[in-house]
Protein backbone atom coordinates (compact mmCIF):
# COMPACT_ATOMS: atom_id res chain seq x y z
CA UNK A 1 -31.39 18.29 45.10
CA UNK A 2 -32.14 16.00 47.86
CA UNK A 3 -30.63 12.61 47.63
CA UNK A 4 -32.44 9.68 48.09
CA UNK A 5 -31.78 7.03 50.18
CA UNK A 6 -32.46 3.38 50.61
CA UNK A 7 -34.53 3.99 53.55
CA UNK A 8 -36.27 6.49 51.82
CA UNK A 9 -37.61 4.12 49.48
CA UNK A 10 -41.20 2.25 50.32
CA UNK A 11 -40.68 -0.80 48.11
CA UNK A 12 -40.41 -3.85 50.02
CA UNK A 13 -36.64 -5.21 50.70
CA UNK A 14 -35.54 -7.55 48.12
CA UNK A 15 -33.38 -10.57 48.03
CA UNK A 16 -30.92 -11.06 45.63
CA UNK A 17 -30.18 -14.92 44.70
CA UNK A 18 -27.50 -16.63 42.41
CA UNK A 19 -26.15 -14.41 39.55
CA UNK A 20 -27.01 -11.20 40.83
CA UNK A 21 -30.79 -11.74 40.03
CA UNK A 22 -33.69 -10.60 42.22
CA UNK A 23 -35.59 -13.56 43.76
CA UNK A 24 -39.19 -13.31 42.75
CA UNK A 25 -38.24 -12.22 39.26
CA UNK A 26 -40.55 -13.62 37.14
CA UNK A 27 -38.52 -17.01 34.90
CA UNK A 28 -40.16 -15.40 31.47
CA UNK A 29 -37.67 -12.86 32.38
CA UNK A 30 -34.78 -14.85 33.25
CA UNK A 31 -35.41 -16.86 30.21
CA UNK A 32 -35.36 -14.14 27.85
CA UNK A 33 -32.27 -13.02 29.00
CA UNK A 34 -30.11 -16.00 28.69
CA UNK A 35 -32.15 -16.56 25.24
CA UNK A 36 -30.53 -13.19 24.07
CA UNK A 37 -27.05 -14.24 25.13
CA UNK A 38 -26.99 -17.58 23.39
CA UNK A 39 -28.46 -15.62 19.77
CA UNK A 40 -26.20 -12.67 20.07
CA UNK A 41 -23.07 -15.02 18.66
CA UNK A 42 -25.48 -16.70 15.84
CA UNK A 43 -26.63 -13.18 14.59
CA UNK A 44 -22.82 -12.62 14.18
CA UNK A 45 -22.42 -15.91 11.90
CA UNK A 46 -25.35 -14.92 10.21
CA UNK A 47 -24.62 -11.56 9.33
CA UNK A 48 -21.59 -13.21 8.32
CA UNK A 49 -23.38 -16.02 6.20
CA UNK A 50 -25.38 -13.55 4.44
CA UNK A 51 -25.10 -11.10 1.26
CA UNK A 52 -21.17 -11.26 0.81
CA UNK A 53 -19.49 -7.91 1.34
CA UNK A 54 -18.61 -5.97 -1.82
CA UNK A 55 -14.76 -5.10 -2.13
CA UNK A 56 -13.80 -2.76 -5.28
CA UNK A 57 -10.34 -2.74 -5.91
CA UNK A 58 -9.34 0.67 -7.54
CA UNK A 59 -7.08 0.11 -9.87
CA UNK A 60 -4.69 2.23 -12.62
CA UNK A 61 -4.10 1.75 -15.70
CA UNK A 62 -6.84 -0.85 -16.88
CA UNK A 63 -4.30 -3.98 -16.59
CA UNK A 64 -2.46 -5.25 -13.31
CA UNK A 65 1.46 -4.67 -12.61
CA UNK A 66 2.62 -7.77 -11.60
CA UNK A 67 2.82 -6.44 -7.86
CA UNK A 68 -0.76 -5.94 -7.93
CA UNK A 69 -1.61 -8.93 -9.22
CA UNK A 70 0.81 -10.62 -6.52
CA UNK A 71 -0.44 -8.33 -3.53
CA UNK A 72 -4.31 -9.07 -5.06
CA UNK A 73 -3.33 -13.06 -4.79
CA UNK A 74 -1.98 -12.31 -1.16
CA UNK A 75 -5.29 -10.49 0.12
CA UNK A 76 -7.71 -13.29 -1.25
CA UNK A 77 -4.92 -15.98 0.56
CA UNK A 78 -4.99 -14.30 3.82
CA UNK A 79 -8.29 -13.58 4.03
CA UNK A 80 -9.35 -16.91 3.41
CA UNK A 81 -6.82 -17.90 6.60
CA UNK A 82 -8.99 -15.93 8.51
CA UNK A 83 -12.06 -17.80 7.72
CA UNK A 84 -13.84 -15.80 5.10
CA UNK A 85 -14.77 -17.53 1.93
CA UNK A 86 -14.90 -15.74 -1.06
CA UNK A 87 -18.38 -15.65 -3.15
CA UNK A 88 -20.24 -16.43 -0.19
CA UNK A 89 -18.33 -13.66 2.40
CA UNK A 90 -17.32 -11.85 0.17
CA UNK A 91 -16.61 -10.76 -3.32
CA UNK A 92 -13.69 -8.53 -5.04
CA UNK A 93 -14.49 -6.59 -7.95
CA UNK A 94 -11.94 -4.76 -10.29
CA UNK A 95 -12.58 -1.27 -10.89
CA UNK A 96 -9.50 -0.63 -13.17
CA UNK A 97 -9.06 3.18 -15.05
CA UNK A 98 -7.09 3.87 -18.14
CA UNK A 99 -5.29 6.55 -16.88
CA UNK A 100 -5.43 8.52 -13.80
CA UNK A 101 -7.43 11.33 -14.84
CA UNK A 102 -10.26 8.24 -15.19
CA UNK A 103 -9.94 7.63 -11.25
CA UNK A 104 -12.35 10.52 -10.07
CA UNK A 105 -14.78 8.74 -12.29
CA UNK A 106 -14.27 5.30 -11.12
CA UNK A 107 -14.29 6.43 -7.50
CA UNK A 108 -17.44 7.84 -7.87
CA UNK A 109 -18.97 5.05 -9.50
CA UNK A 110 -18.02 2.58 -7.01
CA UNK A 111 -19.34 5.47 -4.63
CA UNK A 112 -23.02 5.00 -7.01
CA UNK A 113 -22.82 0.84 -6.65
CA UNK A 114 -22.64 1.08 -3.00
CA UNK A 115 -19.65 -1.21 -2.09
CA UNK A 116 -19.25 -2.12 0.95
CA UNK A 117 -15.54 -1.83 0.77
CA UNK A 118 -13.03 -0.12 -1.24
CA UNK A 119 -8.89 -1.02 -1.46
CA UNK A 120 -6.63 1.27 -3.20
CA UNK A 121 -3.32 0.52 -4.81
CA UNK A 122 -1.42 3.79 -5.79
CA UNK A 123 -1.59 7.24 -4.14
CA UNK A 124 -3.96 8.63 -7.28
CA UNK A 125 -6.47 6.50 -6.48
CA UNK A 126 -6.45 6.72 -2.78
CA UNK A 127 -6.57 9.99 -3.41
CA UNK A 128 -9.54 9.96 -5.76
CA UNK A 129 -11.48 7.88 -3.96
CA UNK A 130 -11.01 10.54 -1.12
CA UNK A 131 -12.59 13.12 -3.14
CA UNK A 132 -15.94 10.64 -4.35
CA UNK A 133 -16.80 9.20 -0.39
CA UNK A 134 -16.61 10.41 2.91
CA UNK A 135 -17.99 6.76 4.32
CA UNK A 136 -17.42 4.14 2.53
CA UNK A 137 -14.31 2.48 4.15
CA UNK A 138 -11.15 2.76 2.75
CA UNK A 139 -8.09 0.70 3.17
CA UNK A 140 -5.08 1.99 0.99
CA UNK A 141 -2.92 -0.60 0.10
CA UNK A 142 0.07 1.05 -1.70
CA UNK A 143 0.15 4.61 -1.32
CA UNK A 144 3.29 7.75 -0.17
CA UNK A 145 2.88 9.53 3.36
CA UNK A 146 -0.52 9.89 3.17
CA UNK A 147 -0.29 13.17 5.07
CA UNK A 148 1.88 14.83 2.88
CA UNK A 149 -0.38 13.91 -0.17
CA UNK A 150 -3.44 15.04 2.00
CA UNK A 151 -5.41 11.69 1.91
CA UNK A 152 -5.33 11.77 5.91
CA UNK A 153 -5.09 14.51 8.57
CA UNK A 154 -1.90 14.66 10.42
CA UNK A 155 -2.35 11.87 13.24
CA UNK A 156 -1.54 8.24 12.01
CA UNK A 157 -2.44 6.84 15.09
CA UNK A 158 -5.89 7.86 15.01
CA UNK A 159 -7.01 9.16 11.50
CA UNK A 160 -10.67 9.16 12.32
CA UNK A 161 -13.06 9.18 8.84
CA UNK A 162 -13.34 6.11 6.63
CA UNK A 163 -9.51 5.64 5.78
CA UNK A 164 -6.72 3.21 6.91
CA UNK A 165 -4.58 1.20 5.33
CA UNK A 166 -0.65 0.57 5.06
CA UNK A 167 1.97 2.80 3.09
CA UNK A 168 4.99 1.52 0.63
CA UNK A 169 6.94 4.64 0.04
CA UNK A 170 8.57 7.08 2.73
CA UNK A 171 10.94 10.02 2.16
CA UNK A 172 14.28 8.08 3.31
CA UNK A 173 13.58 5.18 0.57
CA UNK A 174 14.53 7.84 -2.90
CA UNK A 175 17.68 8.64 -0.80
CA UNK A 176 18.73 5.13 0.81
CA UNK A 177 19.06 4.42 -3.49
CA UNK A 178 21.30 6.84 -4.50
CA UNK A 179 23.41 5.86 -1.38
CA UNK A 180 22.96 2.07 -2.59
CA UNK A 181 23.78 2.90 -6.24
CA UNK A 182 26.92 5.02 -5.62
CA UNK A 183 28.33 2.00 -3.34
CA UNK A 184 27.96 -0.60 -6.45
CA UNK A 185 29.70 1.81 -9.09
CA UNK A 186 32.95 2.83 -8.32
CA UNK A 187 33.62 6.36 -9.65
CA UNK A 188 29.69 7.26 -9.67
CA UNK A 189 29.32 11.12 -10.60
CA UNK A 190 25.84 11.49 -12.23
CA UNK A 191 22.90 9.89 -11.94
CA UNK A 192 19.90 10.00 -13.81
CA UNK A 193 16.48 10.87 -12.59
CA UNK A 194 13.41 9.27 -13.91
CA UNK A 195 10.20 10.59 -12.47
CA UNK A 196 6.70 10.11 -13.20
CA UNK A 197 3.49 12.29 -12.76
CA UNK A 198 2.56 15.73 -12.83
CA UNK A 199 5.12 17.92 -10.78
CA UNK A 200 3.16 19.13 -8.01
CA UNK A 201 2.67 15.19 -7.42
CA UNK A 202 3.30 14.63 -3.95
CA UNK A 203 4.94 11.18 -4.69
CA UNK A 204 7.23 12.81 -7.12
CA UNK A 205 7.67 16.13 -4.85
CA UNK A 206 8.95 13.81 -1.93
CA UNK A 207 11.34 11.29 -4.65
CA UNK A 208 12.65 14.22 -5.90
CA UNK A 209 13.78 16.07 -2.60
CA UNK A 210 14.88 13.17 -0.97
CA UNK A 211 16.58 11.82 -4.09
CA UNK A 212 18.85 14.90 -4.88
CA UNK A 213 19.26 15.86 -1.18
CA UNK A 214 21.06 12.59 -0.41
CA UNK A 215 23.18 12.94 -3.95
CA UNK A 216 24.35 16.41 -3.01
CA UNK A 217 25.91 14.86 0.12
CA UNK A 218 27.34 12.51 -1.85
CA UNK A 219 29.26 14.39 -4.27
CA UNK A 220 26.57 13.19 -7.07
CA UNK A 221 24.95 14.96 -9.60
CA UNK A 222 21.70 14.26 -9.69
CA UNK A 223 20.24 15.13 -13.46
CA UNK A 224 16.47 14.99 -14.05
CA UNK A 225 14.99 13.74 -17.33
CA UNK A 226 12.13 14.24 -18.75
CA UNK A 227 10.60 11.18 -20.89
CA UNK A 228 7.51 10.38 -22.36
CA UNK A 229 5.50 8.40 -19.80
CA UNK A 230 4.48 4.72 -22.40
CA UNK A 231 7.38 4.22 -24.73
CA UNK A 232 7.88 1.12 -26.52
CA UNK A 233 11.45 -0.59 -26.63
CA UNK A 234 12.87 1.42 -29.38
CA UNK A 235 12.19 4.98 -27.24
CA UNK A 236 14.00 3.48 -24.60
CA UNK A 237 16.69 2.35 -26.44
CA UNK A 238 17.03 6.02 -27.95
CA UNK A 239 16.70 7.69 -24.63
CA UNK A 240 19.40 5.29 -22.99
CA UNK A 241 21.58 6.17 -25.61
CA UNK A 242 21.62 9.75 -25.51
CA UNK A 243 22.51 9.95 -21.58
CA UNK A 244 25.25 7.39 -21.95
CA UNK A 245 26.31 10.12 -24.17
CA UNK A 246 26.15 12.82 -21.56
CA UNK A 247 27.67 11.29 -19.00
CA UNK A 248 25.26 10.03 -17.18
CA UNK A 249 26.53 6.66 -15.20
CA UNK A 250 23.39 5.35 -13.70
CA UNK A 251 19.55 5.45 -13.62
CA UNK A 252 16.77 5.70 -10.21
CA UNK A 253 13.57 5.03 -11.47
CA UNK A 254 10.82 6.33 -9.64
CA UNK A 255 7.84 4.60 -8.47
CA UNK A 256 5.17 4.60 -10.94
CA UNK A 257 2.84 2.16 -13.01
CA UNK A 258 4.35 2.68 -16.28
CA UNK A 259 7.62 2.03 -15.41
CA UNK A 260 6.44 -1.65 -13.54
CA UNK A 261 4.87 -2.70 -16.25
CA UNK A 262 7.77 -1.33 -18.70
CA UNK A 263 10.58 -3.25 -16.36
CA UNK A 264 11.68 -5.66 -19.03
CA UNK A 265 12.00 -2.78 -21.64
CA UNK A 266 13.66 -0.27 -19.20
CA UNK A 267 16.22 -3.06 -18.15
CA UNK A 268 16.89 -4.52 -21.34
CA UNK A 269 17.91 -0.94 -22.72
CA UNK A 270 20.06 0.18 -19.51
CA UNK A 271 21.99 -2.71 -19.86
CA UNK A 272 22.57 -2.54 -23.63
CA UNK A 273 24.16 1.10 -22.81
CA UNK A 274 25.90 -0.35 -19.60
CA UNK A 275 23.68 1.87 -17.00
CA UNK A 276 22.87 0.49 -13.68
CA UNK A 277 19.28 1.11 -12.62
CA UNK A 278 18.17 1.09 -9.44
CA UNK A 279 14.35 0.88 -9.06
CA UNK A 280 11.85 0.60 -6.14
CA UNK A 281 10.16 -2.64 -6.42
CA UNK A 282 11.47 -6.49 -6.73
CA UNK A 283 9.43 -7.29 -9.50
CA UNK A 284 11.07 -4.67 -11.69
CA UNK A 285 14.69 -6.55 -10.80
CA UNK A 286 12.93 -9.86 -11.71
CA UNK A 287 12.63 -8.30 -15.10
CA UNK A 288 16.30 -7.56 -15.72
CA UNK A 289 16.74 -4.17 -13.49
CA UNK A 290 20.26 -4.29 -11.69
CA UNK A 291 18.81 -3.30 -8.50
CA UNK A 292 15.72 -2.37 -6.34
CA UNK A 293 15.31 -1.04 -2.73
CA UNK A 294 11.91 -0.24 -0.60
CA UNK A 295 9.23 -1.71 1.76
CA UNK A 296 8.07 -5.40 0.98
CA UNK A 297 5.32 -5.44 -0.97
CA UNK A 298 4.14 -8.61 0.23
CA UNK A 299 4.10 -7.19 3.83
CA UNK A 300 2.40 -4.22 2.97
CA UNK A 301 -0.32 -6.69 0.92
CA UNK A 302 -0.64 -8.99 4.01
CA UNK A 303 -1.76 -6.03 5.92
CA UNK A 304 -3.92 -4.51 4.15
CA UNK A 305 -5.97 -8.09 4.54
CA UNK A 306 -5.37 -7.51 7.99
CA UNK A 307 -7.30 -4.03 7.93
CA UNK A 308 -9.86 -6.11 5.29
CA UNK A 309 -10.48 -8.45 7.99
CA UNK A 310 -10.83 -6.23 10.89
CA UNK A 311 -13.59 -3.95 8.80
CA UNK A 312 -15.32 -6.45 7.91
CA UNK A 313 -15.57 -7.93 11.83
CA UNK A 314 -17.24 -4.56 12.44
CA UNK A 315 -14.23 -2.39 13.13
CA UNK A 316 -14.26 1.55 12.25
CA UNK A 317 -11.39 2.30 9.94
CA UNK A 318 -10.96 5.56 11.49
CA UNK A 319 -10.34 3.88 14.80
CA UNK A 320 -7.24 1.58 13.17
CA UNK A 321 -3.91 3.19 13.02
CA UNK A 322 -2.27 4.04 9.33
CA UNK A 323 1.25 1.92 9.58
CA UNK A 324 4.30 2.97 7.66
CA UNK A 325 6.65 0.06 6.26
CA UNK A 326 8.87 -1.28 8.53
CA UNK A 327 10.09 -4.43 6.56
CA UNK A 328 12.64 -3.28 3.30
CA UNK A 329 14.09 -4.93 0.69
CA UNK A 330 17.52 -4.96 -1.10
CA UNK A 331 17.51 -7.25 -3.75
CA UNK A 332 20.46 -7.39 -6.61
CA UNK A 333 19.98 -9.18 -9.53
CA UNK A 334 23.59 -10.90 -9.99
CA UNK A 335 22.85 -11.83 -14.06
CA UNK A 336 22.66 -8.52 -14.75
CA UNK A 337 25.25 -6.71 -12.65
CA UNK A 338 27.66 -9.54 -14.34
CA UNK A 339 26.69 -7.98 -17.88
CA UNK A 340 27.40 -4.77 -16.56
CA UNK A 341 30.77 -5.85 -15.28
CA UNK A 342 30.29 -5.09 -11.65
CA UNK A 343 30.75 -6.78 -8.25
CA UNK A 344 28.83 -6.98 -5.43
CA UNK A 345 30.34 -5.08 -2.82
CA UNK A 346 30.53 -6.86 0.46
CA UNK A 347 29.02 -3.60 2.39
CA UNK A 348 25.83 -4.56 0.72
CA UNK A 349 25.67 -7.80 0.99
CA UNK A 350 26.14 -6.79 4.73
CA UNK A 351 23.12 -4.68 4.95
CA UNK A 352 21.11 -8.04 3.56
CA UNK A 353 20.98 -7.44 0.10
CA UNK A 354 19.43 -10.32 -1.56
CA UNK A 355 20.82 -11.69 -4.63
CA UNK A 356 19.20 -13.33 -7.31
CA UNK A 357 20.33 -14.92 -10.62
């Protein structure tokens, strides 16, 4: 192909004046361009100042654990730092399910209402809510490794589709408690094992490995129970009981929604049998639990605003990295390991551990 010069060309030579515009340009021109660049920004704030963007927040069961109630306060605070008011730039709608086995159906009705926006707070509903869109964007807000549950593909960095978000729970955290509970009773030799789910759960699969992995290296039997999910007081009471009878010497309590919003019952029973309990969020120690290790909640909350706010400021969720915790928490509640007759151990206090009365 023959390439065309400039002296091939017969238009007249042209002079080129101040900003890098033609002279003899006609001015409707020039005034329709700098027109556009002054309405560009004000079609921004009105996009902005229009319909507010719809945010479902799916939620299990059909009332709030006090984390989520505390992360929910967190996103509204931060997001009205960033300058978005809620009812007019936004609005957050609860889409809570009885159980989990509701959350296909809730996911695909908040698929039906067209949200603009949906935030997820546990791993079954991220992962519902997987299975019911394909474009609506995601953010997860408290989920496991979302690759080993199979709610993203295997690059964090990148995870392309409508999904980002922030994860609580990683396969060191199950372990780092065993470790934690064997240094605050002396003579530890079996621990008890409370999970939660179905057992090909991924959350549970990864707790479980993790959990007895890091006992077997530390001389600890690790003994699994098997409870009914909602008990009242008195089953816990009962259940307490008959592992202080078989020698079990402390309890790790899995994450799960039951047991957060059972914390006060769980806690008030271990220590009426004198078992330590070590569980994964600081709510749960609030309530009377002995101890609690993982990633801070209210870091995790704070950026999942952060992924909120970017969305809604026209980013692509695929294009925004999936971040795993890198803030933990040790917390110690010192009321109750003084019923229990037990010291704080200076090694913990070393690692940070906070203590509370």
């Amino acid at each position: 192909m023959k390439r065309l010069r400039i002296a091939d060309c017969t238009c007249p030579p042209r002079q080129w004046g101040r900003w890098g515009l033609p002279i003899g340009v006609p001015s409707l021109f020039i005034v329709s361009l700098v027109l556009a660049l002054l309405v560009a920004p004000l079609a921004v704030e009105a996009q902005q100042a229009g319909k507010p963007s719809r945010i479902a927040y799916v939620h299990f069961p059909s009332r709030l654990t006090a984390t989520s109630a505390a992360g929910l306060d967190i996103l509204r605070n931060v997001l009205r730092e960033r300058g978005w008011s809620e009812g007019k730039d936004f609005v957050i709608e609860l889409r809570l399910a009885e159980s989990e086995e509701k959350l296909p159906e809730i996911s695909a009705q908040v698929v039906r209402e067209k949200f603009d926006l949906i935030i997820t707070t546990n791993t079954f509903a991220a992962i519902a809510v997987k299975g019911a869109t394909t474009s609506i964007p995601m953010v997860m807000a408290g989920t496991c490794d979302p690759v080993e549950c199979g709610v993203v593909g295997g690059n964090l960095s990148h995870p392309g589709g409508n999904i980002t978000g922030s994860t609580v729970i990683t396969s060191e955290v199950a372990g780092k408690r065993i470790e934690f509970l064997k240094e605050m009773v002396p003579g530890l030799k079996r621990v008890g094992a409370i999970p939660w789910g179905p057992e090909t759960f991924c959350v549970r699969v990864v707790w479980l490995r993790q959990s007895e992995g890091t006992a077997r290296a530390l001389g600890v039997t690790l003994q699994r129970i098997t409870l009914s999910t909602w008990m009242d007081a008195d089953g816990w009471d009962a259940a307490f009981a008959a592992l202080k009878k078989d020698g079990v010497g402390a309890i790790t309590v899995m994450e799960g929604v039951p047991y957060a919003l059972q914390a006060p019952q769980i806690a008030a029973a271990a220590v009426k049998h004198g078992l330590p309990t070590v569980f994964p969020f600081r709510t749960q120690v609030e309530a009377g639990g002995l101890m609690s290790y993982g990633a801070s909640t209210v870091h995790s909350w704070q950026r999942a605003a952060h992924f909120v706010d970017r969305i809604l400021r026209g980013a692509k969720p695929g294009d925004l990295p999936i971040e795993q915790p890198t803030k933990f928490e040790l917390l110690i509640n010192g009321k109750t390991a003084k019923a229990l007759g037990l010291m704080i151990p200076p090694s913990l206090l070393m690692r940070g551990a906070e203590v509370i009365e």
